[in-house]
N, C-alpha and C. Protein backbone atom coordinates (compact mmCIF):
# COMPACT_ATOMS: atom_id res chain seq x y z
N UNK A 1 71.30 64.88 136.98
CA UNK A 1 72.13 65.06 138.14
C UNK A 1 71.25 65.60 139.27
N UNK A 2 71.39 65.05 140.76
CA UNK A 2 70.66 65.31 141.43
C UNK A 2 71.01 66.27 142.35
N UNK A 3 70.51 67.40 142.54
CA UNK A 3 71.21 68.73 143.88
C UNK A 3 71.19 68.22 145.30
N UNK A 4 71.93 67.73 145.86
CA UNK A 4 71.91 67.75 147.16
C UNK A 4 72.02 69.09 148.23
N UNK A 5 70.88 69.24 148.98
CA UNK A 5 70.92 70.20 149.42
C UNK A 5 71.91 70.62 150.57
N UNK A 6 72.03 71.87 151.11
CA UNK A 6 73.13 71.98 151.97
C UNK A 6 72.26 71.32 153.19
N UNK A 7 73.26 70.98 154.74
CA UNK A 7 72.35 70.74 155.84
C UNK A 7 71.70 71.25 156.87
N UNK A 8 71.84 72.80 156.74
CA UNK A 8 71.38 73.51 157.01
C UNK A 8 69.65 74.07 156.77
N UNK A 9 69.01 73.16 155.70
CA UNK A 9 67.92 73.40 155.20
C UNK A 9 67.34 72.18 155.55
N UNK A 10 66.28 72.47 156.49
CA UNK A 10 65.61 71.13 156.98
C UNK A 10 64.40 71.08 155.43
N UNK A 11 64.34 69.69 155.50
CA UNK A 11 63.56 69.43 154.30
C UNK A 11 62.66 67.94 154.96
N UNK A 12 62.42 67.95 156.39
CA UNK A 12 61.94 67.22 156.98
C UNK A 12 60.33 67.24 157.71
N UNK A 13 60.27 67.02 158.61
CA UNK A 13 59.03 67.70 159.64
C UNK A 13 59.45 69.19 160.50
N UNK A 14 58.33 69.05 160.87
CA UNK A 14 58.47 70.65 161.72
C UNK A 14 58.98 70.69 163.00
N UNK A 15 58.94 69.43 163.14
CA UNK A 15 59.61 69.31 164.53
C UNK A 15 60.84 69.42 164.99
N UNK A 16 61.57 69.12 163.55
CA UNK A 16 63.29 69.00 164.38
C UNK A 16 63.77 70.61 163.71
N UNK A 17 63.45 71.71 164.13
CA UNK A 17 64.57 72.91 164.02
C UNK A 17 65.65 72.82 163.87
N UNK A 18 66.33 73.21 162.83
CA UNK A 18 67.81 73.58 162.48
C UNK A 18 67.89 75.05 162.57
N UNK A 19 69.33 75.50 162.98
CA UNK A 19 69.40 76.79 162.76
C UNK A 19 70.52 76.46 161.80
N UNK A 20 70.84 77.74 161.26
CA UNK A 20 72.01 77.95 160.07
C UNK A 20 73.22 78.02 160.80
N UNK A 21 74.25 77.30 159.65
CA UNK A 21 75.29 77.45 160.39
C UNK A 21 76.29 78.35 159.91
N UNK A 22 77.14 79.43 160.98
CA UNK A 22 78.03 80.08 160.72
C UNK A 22 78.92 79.69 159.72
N UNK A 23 79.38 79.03 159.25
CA UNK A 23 80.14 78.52 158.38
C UNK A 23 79.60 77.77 157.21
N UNK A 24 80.11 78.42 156.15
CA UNK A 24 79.22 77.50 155.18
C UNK A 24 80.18 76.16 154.74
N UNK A 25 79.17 75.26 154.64
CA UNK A 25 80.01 74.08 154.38
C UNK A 25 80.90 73.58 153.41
N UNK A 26 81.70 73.05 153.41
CA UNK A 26 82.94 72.80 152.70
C UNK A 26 82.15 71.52 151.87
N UNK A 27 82.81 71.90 150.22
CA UNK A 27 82.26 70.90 149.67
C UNK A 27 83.41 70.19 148.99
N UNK A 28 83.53 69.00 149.02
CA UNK A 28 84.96 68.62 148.03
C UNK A 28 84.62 66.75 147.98
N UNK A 29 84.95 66.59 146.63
CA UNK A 29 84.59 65.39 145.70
C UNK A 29 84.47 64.00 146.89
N UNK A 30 85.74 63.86 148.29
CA UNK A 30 85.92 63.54 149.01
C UNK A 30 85.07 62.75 150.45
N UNK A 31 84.35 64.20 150.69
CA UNK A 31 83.71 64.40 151.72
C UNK A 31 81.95 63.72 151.41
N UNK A 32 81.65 63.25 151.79
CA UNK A 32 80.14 62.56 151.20
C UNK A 32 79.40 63.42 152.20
N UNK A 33 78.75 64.73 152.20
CA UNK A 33 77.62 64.91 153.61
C UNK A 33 76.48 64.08 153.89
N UNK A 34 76.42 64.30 155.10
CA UNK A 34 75.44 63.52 155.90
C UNK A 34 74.04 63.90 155.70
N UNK A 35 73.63 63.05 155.63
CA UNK A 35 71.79 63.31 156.03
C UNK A 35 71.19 62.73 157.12
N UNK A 36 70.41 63.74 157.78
CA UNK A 36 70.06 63.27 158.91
C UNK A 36 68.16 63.54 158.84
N UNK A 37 68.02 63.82 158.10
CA UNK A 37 66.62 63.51 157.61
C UNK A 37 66.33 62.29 156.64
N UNK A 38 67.21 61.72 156.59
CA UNK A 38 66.64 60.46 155.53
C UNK A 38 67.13 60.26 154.44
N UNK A 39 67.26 61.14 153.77
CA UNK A 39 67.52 61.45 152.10
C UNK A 39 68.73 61.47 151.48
N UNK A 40 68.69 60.59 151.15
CA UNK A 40 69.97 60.11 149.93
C UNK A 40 69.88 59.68 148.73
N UNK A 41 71.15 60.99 148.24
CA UNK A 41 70.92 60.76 147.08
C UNK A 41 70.78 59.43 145.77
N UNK A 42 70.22 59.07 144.72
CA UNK A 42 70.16 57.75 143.74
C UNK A 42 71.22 58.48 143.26
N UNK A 43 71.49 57.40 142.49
CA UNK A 43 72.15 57.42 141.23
C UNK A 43 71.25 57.70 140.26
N UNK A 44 71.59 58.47 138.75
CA UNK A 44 70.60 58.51 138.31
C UNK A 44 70.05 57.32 137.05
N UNK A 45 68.97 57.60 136.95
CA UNK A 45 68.80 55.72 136.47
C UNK A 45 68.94 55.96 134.57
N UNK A 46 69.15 54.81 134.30
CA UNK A 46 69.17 54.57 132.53
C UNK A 46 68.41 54.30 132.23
N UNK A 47 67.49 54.85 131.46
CA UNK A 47 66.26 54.28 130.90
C UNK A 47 66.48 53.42 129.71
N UNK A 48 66.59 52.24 129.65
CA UNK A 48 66.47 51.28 128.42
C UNK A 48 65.41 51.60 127.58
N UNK A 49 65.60 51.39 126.30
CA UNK A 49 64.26 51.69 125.12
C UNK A 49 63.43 50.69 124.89
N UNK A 50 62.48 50.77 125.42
CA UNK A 50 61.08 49.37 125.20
C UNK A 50 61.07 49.20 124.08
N UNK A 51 60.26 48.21 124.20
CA UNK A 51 59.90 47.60 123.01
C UNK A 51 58.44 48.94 122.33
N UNK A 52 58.10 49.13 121.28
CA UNK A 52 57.83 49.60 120.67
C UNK A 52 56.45 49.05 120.41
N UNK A 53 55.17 50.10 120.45
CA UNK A 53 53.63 49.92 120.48
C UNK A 53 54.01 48.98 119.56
N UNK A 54 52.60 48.09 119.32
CA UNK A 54 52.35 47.58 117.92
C UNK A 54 51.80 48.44 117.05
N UNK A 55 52.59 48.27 115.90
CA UNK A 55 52.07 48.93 114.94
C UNK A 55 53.12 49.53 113.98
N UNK A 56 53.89 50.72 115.35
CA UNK A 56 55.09 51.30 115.39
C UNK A 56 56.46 50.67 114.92
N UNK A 57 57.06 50.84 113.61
CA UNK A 57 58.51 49.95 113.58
C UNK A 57 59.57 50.58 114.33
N UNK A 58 59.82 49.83 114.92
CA UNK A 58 60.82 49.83 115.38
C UNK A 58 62.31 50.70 115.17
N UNK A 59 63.09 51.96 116.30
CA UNK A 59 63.84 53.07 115.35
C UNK A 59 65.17 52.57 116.18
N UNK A 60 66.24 52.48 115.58
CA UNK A 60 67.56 52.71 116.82
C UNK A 60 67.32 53.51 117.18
N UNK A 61 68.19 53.36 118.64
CA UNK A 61 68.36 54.04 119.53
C UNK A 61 69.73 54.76 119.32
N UNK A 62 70.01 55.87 119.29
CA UNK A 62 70.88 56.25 118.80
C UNK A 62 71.30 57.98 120.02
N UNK A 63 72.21 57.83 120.04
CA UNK A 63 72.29 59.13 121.42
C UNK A 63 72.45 60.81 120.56
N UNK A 64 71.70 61.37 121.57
CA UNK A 64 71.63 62.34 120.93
C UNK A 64 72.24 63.56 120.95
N UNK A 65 72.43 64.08 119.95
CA UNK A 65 73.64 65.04 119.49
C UNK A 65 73.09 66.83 120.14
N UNK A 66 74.32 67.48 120.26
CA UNK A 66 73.60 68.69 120.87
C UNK A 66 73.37 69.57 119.69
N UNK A 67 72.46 70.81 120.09
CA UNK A 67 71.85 71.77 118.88
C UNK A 67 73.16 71.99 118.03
N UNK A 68 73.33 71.94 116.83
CA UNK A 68 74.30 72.66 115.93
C UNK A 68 74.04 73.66 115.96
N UNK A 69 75.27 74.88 116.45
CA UNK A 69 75.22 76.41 116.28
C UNK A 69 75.09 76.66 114.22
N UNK A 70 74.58 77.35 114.01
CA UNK A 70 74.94 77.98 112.36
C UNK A 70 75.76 78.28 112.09
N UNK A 71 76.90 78.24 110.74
CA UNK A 71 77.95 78.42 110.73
C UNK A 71 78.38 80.36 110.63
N UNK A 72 79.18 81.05 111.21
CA UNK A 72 78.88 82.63 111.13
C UNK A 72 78.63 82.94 109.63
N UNK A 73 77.66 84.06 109.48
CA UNK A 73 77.10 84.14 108.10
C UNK A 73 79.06 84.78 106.95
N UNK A 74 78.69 84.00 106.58
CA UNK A 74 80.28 84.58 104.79
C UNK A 74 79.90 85.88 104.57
N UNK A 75 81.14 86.07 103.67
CA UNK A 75 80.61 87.29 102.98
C UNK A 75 80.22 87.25 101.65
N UNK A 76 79.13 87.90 101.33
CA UNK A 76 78.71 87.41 99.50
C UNK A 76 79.34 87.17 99.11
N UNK A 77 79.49 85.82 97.95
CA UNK A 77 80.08 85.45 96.88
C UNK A 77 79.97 87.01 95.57
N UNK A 78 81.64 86.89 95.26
CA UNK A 78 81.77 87.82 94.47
C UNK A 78 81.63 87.47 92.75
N UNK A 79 81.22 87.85 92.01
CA UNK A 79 80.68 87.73 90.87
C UNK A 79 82.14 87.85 90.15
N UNK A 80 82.46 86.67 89.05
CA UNK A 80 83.91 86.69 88.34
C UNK A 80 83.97 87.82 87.52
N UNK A 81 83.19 88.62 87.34
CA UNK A 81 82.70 89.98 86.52
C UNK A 81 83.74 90.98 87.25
N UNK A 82 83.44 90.56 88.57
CA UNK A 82 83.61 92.05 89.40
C UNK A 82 85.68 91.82 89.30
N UNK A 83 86.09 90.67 89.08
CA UNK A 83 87.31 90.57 89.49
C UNK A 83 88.15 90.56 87.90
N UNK A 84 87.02 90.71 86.92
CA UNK A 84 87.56 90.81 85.63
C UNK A 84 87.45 92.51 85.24
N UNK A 85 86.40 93.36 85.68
CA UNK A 85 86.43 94.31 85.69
C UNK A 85 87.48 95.37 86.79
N UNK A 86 87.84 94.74 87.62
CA UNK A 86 89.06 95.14 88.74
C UNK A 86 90.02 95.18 87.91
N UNK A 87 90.81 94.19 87.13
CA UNK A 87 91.50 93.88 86.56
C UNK A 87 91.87 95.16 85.36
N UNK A 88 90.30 95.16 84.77
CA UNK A 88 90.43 96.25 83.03
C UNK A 88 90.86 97.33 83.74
N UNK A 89 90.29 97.51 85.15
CA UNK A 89 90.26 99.14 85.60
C UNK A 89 91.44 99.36 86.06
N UNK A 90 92.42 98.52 86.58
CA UNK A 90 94.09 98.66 86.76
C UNK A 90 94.44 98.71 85.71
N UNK A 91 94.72 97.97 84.54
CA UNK A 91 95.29 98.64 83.47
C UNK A 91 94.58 99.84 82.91
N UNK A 92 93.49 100.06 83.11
CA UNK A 92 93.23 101.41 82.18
C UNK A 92 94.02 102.21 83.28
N UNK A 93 93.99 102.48 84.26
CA UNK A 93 94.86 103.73 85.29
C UNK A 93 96.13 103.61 85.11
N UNK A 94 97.04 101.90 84.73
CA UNK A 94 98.30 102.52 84.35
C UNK A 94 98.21 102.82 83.08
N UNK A 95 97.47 102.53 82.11
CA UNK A 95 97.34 103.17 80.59
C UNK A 95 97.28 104.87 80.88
N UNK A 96 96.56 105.27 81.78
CA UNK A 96 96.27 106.78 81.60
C UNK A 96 97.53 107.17 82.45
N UNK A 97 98.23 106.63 83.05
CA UNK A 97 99.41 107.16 84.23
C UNK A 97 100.34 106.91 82.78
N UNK A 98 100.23 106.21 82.11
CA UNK A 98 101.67 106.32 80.74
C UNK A 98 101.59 107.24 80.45
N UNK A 99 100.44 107.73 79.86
CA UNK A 99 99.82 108.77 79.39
C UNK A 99 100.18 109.62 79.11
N UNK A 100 99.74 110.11 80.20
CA UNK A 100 99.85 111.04 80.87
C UNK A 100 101.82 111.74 81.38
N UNK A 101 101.90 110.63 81.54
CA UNK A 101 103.89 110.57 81.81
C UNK A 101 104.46 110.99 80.44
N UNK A 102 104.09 110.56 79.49
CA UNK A 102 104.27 110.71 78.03
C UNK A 102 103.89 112.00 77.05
N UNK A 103 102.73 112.17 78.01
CA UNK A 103 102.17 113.68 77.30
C UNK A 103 102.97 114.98 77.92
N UNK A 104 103.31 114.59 79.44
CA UNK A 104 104.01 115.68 79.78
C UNK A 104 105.43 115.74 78.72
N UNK A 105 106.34 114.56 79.34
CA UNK A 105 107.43 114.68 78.81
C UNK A 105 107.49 115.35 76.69
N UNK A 106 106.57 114.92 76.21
CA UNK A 106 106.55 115.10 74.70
C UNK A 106 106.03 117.16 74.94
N UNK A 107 104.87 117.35 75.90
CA UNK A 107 104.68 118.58 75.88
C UNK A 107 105.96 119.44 76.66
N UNK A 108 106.65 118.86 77.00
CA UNK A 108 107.89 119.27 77.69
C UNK A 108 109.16 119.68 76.60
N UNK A 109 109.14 118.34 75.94
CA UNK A 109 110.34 118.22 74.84
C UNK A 109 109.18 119.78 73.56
N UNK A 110 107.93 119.76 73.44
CA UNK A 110 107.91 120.47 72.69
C UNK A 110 107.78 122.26 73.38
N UNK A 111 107.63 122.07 74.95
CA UNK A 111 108.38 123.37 74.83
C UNK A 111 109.67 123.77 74.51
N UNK A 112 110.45 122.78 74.53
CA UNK A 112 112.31 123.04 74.11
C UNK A 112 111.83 123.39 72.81
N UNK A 113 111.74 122.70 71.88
CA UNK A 113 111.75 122.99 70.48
C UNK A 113 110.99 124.61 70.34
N UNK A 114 110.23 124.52 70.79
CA UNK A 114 109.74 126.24 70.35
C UNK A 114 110.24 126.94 71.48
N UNK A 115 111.01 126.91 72.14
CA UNK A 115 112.04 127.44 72.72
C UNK A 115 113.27 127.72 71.85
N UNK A 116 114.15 126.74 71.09
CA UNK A 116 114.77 126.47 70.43
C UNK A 116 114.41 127.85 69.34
N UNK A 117 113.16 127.14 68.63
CA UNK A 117 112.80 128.02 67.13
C UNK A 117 112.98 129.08 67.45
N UNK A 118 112.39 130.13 69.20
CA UNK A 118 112.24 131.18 69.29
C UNK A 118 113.87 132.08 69.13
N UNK A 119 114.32 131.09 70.01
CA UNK A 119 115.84 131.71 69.85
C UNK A 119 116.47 131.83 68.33
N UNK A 120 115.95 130.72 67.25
CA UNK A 120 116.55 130.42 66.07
C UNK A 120 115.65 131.98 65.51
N UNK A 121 115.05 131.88 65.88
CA UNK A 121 114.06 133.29 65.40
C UNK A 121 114.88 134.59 65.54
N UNK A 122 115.08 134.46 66.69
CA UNK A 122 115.55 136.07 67.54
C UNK A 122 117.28 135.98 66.24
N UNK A 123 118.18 134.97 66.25
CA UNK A 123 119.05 135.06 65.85
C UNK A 123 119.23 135.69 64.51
N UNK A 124 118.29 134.66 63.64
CA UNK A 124 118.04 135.35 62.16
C UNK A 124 117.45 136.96 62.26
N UNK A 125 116.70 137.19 63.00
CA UNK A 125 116.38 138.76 63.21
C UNK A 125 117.58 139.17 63.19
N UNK A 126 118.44 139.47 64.30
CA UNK A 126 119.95 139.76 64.33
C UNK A 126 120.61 139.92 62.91
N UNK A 127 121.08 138.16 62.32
CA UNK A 127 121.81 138.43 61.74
C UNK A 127 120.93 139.53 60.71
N UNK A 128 119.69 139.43 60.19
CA UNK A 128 119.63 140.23 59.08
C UNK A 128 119.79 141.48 59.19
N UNK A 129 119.50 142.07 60.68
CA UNK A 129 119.39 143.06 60.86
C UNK A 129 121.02 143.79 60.64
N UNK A 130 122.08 142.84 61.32
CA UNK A 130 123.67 143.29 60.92
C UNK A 130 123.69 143.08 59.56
N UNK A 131 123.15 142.35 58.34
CA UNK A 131 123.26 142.29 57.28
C UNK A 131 122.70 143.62 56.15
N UNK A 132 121.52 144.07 56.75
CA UNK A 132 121.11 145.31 56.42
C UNK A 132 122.10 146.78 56.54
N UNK A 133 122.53 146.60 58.11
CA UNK A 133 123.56 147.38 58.31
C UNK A 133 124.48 147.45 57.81
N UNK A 134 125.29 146.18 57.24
CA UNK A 134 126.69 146.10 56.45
C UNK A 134 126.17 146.67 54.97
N UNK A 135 125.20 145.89 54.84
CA UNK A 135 124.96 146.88 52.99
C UNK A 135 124.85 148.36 53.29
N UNK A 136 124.06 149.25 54.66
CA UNK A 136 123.93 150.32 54.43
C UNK A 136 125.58 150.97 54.25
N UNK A 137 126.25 150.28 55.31
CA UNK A 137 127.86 151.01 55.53
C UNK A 137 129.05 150.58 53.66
N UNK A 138 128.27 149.26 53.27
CA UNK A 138 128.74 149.47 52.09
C UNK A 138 128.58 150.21 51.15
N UNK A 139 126.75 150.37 51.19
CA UNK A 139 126.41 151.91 49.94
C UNK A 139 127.18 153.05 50.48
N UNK A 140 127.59 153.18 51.86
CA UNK A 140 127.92 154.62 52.37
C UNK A 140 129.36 154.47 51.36
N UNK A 141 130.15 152.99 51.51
CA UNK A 141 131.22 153.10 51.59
C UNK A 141 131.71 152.86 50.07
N UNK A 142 130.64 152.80 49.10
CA UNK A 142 130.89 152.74 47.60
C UNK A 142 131.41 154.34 47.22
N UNK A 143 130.74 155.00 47.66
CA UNK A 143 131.22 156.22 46.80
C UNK A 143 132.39 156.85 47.44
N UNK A 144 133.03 156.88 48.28
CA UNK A 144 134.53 156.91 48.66
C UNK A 144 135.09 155.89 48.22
N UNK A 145 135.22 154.26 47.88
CA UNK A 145 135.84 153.52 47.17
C UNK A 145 135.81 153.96 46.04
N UNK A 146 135.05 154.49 45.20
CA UNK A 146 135.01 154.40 43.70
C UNK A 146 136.06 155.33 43.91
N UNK A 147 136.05 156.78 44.54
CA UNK A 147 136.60 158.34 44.54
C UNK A 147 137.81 157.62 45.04
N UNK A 148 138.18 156.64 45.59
CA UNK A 148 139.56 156.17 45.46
C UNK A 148 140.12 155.21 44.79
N UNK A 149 139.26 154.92 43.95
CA UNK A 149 139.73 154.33 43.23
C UNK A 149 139.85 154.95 41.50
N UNK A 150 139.13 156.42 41.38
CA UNK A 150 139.78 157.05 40.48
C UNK A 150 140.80 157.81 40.86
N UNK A 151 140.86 158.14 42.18
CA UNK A 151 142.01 158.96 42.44
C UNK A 151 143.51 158.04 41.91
N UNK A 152 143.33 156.59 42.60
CA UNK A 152 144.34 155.51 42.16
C UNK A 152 145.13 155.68 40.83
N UNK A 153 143.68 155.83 39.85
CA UNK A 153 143.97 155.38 38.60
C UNK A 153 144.81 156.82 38.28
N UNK A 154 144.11 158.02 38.12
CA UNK A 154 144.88 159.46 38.28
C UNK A 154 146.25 159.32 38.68
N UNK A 155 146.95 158.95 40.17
CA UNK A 155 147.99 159.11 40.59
C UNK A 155 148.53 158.13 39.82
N UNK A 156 148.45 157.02 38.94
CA UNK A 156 149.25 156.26 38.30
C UNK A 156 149.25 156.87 37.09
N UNK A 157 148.56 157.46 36.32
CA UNK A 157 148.64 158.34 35.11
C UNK A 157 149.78 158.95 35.42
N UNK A 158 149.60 159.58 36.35
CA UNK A 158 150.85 161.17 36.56
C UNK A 158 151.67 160.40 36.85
N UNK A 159 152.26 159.11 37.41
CA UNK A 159 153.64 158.47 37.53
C UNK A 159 153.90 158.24 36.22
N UNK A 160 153.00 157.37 35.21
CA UNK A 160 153.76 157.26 33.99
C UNK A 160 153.79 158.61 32.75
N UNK A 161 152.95 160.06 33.25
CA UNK A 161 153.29 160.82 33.03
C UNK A 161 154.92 161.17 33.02
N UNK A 162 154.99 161.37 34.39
CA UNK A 162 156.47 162.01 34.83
C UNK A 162 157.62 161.13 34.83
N UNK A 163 156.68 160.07 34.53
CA UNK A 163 158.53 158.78 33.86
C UNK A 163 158.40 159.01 32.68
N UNK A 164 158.05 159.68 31.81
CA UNK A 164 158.35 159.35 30.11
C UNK A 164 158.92 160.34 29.95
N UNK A 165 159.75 160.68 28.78
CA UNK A 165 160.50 161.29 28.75
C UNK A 165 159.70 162.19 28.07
N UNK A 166 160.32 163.62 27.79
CA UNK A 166 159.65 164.83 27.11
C UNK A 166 160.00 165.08 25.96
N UNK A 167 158.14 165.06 25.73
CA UNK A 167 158.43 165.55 24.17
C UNK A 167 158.07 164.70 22.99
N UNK A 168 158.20 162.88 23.76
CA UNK A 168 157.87 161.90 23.30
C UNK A 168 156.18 161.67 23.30
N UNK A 169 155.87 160.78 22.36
CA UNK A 169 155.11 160.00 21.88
C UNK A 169 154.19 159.36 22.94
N UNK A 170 154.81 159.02 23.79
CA UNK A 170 154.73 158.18 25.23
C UNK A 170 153.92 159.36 26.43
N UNK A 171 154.56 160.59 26.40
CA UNK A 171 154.33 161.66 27.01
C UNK A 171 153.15 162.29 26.68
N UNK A 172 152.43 162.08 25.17
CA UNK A 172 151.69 162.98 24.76
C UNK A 172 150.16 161.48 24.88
N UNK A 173 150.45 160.04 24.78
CA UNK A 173 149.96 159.32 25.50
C UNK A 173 149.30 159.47 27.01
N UNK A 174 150.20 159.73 27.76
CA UNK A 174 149.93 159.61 29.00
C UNK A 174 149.42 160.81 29.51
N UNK A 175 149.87 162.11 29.07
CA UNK A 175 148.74 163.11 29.29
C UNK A 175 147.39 163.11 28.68
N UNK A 176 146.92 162.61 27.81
CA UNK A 176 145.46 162.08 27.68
C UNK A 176 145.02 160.93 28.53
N UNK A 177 145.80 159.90 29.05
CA UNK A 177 145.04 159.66 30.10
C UNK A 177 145.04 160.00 31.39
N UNK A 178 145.77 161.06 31.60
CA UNK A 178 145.44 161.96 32.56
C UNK A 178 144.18 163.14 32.37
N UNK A 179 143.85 163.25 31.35
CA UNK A 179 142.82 163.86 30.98
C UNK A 179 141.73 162.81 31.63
N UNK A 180 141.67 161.70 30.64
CA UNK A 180 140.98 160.59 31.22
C UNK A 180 140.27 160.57 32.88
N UNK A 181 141.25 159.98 33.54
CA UNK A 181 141.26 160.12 35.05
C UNK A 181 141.38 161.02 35.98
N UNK A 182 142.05 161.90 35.26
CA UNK A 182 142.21 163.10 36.74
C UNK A 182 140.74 164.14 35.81
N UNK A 183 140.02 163.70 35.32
CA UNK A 183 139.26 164.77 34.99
C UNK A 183 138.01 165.68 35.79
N UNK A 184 137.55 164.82 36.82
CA UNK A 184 137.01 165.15 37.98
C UNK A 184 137.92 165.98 38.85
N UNK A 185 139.24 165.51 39.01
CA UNK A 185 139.99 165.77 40.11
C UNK A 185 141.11 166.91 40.19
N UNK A 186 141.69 167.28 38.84
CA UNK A 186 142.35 168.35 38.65
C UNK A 186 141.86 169.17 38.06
N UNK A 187 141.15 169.04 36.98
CA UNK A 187 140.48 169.81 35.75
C UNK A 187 139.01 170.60 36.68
């Protein structure tokens, strides 16, 4: 493509002075400027492909293509290792998140249970301890049962004492077992 210069730039002899002009010139597809030094622009020419030295075979002519940019650099190819080992390492973290969920809850459930035992503990303390107590209040309470229960036997002597008649057989019975029983107690 050829620059046509503006006309303000003499590109002639020295003789014809131009001065610049206040206005710079309007350029549009339209307007063809003038030359007044001579010069006009060609067209620009096609060079046809000769014929070819001797010797030389002959190449098409073939038009030519502009530089190929490189394609932007990738990112490394990832190794099927790395996406099989991604893989083990998610399940091992939810394996240890079960785990772990599992160890609490079981160390949880086994604080209840020895929670549980402790109380089952404290209780049996208790009861034995009221069980100790009831035998002590029963040894207390044997030897006033027995002492009423010879007194018992005594006061039923002296009833079938004082129902038999006197003098009898029956009478001389029942004052020996008033001997018997009241022998602590009257005697």
């Amino acid at each position: 493509m050829a620059y046509n210069p503006p006309p303000h730039y003499n590109l002639g002899g020295p003789s014809e002075p131009q001065h610049p002009q206040s206005v710079p010139p309007s350029y549009s597809p339209l307007q063809q400027p003038s030359y007044d030094s001579g010069y006009a622009p060609q067209p620009p020419l096609t060079v046809q492909p000769s014929a070819p030295a001797p010797g030389i075979p002959a190449q098409p002519a073939y038009p030519t293509q502009p530089l190929l940019q490189p394609p932007p650099p990738t990112a490394p190819r990832k190794s099927p290792v790395v996406a099989i080992l991604a893989t083990v390492m998610a399940i091992g973290l939810a394996a240890a998140a079960v785990s772990i969920a599992l160890w609490l809850k079981s160390s949880g459930d086994l604080e209840d249970v020895e929670a549980r035992v402790d109380d089952r503990d404290k209780e049996i303390a208790q009861l034995q301890e009221d069980l100790e107590a009831a035998e002590s209040q029963v040894a207390e309470l044997e030897g006033p049962a027995a002492e009423a229960e010879e007194m018992r036997a005594c006061i039923d002597d002296l009833n079938d004492y004082y129902s038999t008649p006197a003098g009898s057989d029956e009478e001389a019975a029942a004052l020996e077992a008033i001997d018997v029983s009241c022998a602590g107690l009257i005697f």
